[in-house]
Protein backbone atom coordinates (compact mmCIF):
# COMPACT_ATOMS: atom_id res chain seq x y z
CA UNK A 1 -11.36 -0.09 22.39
CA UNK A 2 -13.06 -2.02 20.25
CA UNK A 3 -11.85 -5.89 21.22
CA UNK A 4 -11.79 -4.56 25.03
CA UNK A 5 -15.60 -3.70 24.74
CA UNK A 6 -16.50 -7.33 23.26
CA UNK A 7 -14.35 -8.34 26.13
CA UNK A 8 -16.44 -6.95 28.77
CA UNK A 9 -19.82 -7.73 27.08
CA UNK A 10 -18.29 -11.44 26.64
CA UNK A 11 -17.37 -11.66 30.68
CA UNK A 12 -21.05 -10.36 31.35
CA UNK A 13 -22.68 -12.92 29.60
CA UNK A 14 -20.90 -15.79 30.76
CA UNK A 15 -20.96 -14.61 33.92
CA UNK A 16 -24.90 -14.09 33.83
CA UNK A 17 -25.33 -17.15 32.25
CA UNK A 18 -22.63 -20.04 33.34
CA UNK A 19 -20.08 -18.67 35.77
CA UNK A 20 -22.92 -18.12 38.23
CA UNK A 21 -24.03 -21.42 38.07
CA UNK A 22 -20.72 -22.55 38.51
CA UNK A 23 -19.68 -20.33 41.14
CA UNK A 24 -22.99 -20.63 43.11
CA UNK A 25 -22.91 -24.30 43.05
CA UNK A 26 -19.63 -24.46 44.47
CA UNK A 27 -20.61 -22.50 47.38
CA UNK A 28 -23.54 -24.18 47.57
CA UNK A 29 -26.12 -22.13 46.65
CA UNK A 30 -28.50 -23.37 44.21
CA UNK A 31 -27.79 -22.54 40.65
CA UNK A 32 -29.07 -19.35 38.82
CA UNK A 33 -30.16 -17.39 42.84
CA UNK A 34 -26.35 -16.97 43.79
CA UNK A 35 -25.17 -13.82 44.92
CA UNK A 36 -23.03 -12.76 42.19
CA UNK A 37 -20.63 -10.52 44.16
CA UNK A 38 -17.49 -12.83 44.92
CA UNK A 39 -17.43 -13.90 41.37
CA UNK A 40 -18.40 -10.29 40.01
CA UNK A 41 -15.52 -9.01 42.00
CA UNK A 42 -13.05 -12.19 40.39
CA UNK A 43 -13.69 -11.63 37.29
CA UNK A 44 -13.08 -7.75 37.50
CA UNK A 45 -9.29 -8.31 38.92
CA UNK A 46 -8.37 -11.63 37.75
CA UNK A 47 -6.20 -11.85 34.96
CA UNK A 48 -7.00 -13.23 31.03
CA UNK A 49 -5.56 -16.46 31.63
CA UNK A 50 -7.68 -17.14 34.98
CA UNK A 51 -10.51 -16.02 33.35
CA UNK A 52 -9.89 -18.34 30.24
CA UNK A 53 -9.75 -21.25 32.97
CA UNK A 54 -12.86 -19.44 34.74
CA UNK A 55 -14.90 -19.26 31.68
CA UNK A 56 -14.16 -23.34 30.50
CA UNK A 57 -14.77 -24.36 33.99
CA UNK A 58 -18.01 -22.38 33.46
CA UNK A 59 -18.83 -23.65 30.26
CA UNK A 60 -18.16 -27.72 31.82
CA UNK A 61 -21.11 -26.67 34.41
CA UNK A 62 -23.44 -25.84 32.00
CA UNK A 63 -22.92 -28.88 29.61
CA UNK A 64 -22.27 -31.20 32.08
CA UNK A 65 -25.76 -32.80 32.23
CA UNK A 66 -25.46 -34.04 28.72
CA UNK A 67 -23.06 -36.61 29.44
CA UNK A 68 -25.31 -38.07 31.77
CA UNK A 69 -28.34 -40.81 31.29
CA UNK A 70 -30.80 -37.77 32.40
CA UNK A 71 -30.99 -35.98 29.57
CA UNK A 72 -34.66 -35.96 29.51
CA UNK A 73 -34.64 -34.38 32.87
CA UNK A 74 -32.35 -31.46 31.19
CA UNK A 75 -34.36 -27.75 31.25
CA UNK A 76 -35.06 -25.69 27.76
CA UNK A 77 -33.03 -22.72 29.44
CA UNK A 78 -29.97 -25.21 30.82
CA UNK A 79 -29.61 -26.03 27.08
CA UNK A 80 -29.88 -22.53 26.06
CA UNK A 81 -27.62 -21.36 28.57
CA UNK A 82 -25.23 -23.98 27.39
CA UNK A 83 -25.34 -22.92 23.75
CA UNK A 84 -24.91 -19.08 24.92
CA UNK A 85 -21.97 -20.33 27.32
CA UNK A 86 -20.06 -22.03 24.26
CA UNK A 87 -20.84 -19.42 21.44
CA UNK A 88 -18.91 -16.94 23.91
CA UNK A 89 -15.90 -18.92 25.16
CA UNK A 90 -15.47 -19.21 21.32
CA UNK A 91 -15.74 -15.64 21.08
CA UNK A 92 -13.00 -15.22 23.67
CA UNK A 93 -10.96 -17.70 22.93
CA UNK A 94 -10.63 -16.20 19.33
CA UNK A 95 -9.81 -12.22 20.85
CA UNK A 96 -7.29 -14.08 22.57
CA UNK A 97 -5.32 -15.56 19.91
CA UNK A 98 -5.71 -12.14 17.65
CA UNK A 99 -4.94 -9.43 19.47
CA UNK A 100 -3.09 -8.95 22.95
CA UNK A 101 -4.46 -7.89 26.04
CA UNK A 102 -3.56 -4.52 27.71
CA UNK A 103 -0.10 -5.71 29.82
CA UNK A 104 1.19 -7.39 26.14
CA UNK A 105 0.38 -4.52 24.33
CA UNK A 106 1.53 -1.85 26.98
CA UNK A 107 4.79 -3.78 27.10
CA UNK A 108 6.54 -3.37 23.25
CA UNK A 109 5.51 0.44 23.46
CA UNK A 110 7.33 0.95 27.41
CA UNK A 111 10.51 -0.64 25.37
CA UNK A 112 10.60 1.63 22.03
CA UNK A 113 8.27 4.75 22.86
CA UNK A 114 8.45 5.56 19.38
CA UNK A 115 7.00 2.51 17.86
CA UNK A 116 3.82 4.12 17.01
CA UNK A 117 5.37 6.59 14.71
CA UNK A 118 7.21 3.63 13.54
CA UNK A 119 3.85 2.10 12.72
CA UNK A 120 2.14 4.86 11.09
CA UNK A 121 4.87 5.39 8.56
CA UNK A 122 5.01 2.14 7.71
CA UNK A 123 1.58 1.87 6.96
CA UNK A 124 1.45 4.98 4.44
CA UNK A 125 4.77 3.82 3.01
CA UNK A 126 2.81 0.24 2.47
CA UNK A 127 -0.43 1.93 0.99
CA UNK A 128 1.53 4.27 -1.21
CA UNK A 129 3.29 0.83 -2.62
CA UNK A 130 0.34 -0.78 -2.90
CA UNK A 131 0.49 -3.41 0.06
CA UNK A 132 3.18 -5.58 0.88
CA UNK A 133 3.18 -7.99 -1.27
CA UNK A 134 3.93 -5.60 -4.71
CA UNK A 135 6.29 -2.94 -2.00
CA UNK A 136 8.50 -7.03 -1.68
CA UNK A 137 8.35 -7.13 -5.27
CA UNK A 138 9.07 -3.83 -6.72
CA UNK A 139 11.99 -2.76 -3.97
CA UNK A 140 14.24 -5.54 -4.74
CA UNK A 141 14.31 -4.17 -8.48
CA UNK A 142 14.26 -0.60 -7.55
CA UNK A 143 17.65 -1.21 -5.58
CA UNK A 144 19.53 -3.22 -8.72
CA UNK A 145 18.02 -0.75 -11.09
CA UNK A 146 19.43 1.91 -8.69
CA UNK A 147 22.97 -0.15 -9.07
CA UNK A 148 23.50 -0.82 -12.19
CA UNK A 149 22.88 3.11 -13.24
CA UNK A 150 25.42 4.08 -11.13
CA UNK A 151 27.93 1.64 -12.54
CA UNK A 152 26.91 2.24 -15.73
CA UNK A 153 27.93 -0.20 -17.75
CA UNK A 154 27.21 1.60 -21.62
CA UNK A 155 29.31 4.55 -21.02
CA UNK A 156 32.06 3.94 -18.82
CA UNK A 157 32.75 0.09 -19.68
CA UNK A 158 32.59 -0.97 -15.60
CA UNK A 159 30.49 -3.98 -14.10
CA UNK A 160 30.83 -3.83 -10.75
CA UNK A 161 30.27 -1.79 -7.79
CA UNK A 162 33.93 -2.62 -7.27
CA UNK A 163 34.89 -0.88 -9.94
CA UNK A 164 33.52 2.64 -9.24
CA UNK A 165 34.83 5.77 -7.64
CA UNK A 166 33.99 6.34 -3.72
CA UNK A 167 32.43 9.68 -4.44
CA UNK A 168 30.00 7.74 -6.80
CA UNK A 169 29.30 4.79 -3.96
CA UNK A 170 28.21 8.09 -2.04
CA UNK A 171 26.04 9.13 -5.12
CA UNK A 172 24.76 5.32 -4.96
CA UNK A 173 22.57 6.29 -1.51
CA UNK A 174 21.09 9.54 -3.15
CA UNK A 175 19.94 7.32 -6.39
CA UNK A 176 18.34 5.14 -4.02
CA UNK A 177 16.71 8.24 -2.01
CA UNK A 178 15.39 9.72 -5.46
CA UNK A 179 13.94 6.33 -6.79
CA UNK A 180 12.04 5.36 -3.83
CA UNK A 181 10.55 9.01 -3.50
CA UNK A 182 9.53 8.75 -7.02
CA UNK A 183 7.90 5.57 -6.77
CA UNK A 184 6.22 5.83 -2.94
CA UNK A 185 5.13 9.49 -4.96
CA UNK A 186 5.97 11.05 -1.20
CA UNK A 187 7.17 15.12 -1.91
CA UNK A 188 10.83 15.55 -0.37
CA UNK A 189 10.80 17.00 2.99
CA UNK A 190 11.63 20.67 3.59
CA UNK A 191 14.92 19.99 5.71
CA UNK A 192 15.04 15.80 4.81
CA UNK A 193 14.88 13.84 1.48
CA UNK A 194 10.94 13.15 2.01
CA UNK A 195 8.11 13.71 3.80
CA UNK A 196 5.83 11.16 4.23
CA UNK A 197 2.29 12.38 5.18
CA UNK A 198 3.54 15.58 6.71
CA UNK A 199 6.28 13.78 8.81
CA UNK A 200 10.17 14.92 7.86
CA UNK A 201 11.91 11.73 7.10
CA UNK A 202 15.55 10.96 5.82
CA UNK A 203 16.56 7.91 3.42
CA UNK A 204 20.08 6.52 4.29
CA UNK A 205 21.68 3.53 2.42
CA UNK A 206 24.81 1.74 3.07
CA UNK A 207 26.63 -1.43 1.87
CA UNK A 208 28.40 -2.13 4.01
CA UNK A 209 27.27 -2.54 8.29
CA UNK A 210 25.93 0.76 9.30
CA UNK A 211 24.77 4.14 8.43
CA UNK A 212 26.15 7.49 8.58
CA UNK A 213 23.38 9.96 10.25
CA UNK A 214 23.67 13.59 9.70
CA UNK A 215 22.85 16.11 13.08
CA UNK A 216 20.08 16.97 10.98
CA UNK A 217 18.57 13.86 11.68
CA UNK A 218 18.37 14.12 15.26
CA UNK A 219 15.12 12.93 16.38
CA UNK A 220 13.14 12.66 13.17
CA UNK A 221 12.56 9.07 11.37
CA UNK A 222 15.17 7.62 8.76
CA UNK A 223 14.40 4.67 6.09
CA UNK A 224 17.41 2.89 6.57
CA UNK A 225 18.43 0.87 3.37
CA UNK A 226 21.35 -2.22 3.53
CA UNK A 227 22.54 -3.87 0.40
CA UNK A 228 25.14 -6.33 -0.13
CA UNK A 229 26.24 -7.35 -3.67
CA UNK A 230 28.52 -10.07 -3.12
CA UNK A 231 25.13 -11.93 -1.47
CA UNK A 232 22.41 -9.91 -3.75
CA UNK A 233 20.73 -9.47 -0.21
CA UNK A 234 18.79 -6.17 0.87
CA UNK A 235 17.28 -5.04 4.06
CA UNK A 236 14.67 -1.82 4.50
CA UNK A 237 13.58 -0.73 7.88
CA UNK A 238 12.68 2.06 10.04
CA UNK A 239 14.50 3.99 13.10
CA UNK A 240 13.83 7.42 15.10
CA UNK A 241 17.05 8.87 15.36
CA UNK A 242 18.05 9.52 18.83
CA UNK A 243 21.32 10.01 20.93
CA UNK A 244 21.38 6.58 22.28
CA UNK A 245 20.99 4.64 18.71
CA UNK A 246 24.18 6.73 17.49
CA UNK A 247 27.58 6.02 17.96
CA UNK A 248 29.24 8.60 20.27
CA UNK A 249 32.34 9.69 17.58
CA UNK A 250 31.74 11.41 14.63
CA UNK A 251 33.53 11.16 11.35
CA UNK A 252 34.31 15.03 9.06
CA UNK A 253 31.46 15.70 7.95
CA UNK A 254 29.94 16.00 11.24
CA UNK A 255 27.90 12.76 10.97
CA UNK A 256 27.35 9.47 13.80
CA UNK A 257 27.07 5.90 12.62
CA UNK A 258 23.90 3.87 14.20
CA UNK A 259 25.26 2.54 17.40
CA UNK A 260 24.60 -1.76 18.40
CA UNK A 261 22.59 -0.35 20.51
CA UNK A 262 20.68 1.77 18.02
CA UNK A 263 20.26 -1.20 15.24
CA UNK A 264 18.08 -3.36 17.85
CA UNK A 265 15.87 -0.14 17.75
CA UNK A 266 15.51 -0.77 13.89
CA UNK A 267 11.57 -1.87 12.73
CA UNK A 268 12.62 -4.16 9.66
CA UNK A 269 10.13 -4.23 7.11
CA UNK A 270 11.78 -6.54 4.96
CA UNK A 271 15.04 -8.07 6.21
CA UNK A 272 17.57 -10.07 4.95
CA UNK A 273 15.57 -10.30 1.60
CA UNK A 274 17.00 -10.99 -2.30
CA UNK A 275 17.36 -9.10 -4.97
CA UNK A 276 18.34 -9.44 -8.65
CA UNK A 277 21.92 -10.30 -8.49
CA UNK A 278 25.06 -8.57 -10.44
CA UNK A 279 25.06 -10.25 -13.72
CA UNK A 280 28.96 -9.65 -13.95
CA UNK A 281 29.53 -10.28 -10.31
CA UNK A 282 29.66 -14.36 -9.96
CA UNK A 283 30.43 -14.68 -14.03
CA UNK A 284 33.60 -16.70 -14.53
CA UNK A 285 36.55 -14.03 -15.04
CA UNK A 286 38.09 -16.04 -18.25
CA UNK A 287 34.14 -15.75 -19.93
CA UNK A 288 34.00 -11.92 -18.87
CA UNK A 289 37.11 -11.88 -20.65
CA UNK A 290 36.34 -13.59 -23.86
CA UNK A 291 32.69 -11.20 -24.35
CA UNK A 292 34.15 -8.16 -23.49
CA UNK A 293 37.83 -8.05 -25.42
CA UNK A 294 35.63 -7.94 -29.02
CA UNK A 295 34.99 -4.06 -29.73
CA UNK A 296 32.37 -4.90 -32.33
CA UNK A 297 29.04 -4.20 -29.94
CA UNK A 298 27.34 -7.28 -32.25
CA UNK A 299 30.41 -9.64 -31.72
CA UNK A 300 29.82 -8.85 -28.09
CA UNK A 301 26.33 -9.61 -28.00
CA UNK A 302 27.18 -13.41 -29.90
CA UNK A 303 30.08 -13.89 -27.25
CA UNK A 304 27.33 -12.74 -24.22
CA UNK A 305 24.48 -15.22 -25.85
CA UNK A 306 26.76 -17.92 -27.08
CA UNK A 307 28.89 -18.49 -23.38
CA UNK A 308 25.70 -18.05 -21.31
CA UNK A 309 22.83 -20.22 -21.96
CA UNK A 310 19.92 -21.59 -20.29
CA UNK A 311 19.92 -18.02 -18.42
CA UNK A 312 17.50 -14.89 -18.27
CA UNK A 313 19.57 -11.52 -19.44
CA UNK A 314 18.08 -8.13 -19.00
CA UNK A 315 18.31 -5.26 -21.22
CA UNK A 316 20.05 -3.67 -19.07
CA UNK A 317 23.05 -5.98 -19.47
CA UNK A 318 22.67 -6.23 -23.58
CA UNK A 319 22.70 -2.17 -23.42
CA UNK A 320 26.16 -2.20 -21.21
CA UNK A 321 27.19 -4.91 -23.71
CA UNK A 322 26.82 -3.52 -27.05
CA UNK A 323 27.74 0.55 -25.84
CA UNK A 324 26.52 1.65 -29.22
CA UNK A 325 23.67 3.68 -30.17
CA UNK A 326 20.37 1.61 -30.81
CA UNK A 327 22.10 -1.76 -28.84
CA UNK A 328 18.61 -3.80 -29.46
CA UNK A 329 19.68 -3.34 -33.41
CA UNK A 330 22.87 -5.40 -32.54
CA UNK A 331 20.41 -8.27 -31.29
CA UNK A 332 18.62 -8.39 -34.26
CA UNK A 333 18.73 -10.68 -37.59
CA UNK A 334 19.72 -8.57 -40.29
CA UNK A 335 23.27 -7.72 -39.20
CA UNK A 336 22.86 -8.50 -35.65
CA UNK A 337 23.95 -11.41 -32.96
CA UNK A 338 20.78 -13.59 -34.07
CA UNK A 339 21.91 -14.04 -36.80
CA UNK A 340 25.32 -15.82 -36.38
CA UNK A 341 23.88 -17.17 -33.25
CA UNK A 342 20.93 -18.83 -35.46
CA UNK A 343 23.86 -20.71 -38.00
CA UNK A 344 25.44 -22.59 -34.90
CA UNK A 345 22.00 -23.90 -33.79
CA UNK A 346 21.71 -21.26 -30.93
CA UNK A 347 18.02 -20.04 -30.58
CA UNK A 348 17.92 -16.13 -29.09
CA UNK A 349 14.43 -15.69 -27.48
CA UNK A 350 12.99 -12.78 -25.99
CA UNK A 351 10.48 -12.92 -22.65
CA UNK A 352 8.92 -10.07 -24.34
CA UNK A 353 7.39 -12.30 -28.02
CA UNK A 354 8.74 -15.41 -27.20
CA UNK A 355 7.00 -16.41 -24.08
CA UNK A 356 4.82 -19.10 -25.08
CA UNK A 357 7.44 -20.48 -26.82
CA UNK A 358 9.96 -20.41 -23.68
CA UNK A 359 7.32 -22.24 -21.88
CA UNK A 360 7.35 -25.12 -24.13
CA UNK A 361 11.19 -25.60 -23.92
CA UNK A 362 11.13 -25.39 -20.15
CA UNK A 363 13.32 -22.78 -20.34
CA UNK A 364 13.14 -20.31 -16.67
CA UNK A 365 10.67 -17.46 -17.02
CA UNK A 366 11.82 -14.28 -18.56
CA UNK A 367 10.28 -11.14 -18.17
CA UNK A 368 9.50 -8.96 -20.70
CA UNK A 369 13.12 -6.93 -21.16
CA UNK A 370 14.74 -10.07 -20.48
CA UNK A 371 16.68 -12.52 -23.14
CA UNK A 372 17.80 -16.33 -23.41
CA UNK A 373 19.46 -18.04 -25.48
CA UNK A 374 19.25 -22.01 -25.97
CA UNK A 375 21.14 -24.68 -28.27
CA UNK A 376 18.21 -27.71 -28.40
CA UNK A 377 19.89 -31.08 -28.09
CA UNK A 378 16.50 -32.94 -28.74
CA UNK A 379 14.84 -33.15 -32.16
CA UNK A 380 11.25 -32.11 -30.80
CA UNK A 381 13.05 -28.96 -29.80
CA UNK A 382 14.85 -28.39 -33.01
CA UNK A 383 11.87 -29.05 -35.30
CA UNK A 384 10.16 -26.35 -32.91
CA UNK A 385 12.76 -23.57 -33.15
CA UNK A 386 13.44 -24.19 -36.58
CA UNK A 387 9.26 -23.75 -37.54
CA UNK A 388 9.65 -20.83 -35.17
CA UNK A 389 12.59 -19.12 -37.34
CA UNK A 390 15.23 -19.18 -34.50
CA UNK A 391 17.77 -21.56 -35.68
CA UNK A 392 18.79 -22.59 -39.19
């Protein structure tokens, strides 16, 4: 209401100002004592673009006595007129490139009817995150952290999603429901896994190409997650579930896969993004091999840090590694990986104390529950990890 308001008051005062002088000289009638009516009545029924055109034509008029030699002969008000012309052709020309007028925005919301409740869950999901830019940064963790505690690595000696049961791939979507809800802090629904400022919504993930939607679901909003492992690629978006986005068979359990029809309906928030990829996923097969055939947890840890260099590793991986009570002692000197590591020249540093210290080797950035390890080939290095205690 707002933008169409300064609309009007901008078409006013041009037309007041320039288009009448414009108008009224064309018809010949002497500038500033036309009768307004024909262009009054133009300007009410003509279209944005014809009143863009309108308006410059307008504002041409009005400065066109400056490019002449009789500038002297120029009136005060002509000048004034001018300036008051320009300042609001700016003005319009600016609502025109930020918003869209009434038949552009009229047409998205005659395609999807539901887009505004698309739009207003979006925005609390955003301002419950934070904004977009920490909701592009946190998610992609949230889904490998939601991974790589189903797989489990410390108890049940698996890496990969490949390697788990289907009923725990089904578990997979409900770890990704109960992290998101914890960290948007949206209550769970009474019938759906959340609701998210009053409105029931469902949380549905899949890796592979669609969803599975529950009758439950039937015309109330789902989060639809998509993650992909071999590609460490994610997708989050929004649908309202109707008949037409669902597919028309239906699989035991009573529940309808989004149709092709139904995944054009899908508001992406983030699509196609990254995410932290499987550690174990692209490693070579023969090095897997070699770290994980020790049973020793520390003997591990030196196989894990000695094959893979130059490379961030969480904690995550050095807990799935070492599947011993209190792993991070196994890192340690005193008994732990460091210290054979340290004999054969290979420096273990930590993102956590060893920051600065990563900086100055070039090493990539680790964060703070993240490891590297790094065998210096240059003798500024070595004198810098041996003052620093890391190498022998």
């Amino acid at each position: 209401m707002a933008t169409r308001a300064a609309m009007g008051g901008c078409q006013n005062q041009i037309a007041n100002i320039g288009c009448r002088n414009y108008f009224g000289t064309r018809s010949g009638t002497p500038p500033m004592t036309a009768n307004s009516a024909a262009w009054d009545g133009r300007f009410e029924t003509s279209g944005s673009a014809e009143f863009a055109r309108s308006a410059k034509k307008a504002l041409i008029w009005c400065l066109r006595p400056c490019c002449t030699n009789r500038v002297s002969s120029l009136k005060n008000s002509a000048l004034a007129n001018a300036k008051v012309v320009h300042s609001h052709y700016k003005l319009l020309m600016a609502t025109n490139r930020s918003c869209s007028f009434d038949k552009e925005q009229k047409t998205p919301r005659q395609d999807n009817p539901d887009s505004l409740l698309v739009e207003q869950l979006e925005t609390a999901i955003l301002r419950n995150a934070g904004g977009m830019e920490r909701f592009k940064k946190v998610i992609p963790l949230l889904l490998r952290k939601a991974i790589d505690e189903v797989i489990d690595s410390a108890r049940t000696n698996r890496f990969t999603l490949d390697e788990i049961e289907k009923t725990e791939k089904t578990y997979l979507g409900t770890k990704v429901e109960i992290l998101l809800r914890n960290w948007l802090r949206f209550p769970k629904g009474k019938t759906l896994d959340l609701s998210i400022d009053g409105i029931e919504t469902d949380i549905k993930n899949t890796m592979r190409t669609t969803w599975m939607i529950p009758s439950e679901a039937m015309g109330h909003p789902c989060i639809l997650v998509k993650t992909d492992e071999q590609s460490a690629r994610f997708s989050i978006g929004i649908i309202v579930i109707s008949n037409d986005a669902l597919s028309t068979g239906k699989n035991k359990d009573g529940k309808s896969s989004i149709s092709k029809a139904g995944k054009d309906k899908i508001h992406w928030i983030l699509q196609d993004e990254s995410y932290p990829e499987n550690f174990w996923q692209n490693l070579d097969p023969e090095i897997r091999r070699r770290i994980i055939s020790h049973t020793s947890g520390t003997r591990r840890l030196d196989a894990l840090f000695r094959y893979v260099q130059n490379q961030p590793i969480s904690r995550v991986i050095v807990l799935g590694i070492a599947q011993q009570k209190d792993a991070m002692k196994r890192l340690r000197k005193n008994g732990g990986a460091r210290d054979s590591l340290a004999l054969n020249g290979i420096a273990l540093l930590s993102g956590n104390y060893d920051s600065e210290l990563i900086s100055k080797l070039k090493l990539p950035k680790c964060g703070k529950d993240e490891f590297i390890s790094f065998s210096p080939t240059i003798q500024s290095d070595i004198t810098l990890l041996k003052a620093a205690g890391h190498i022998e």
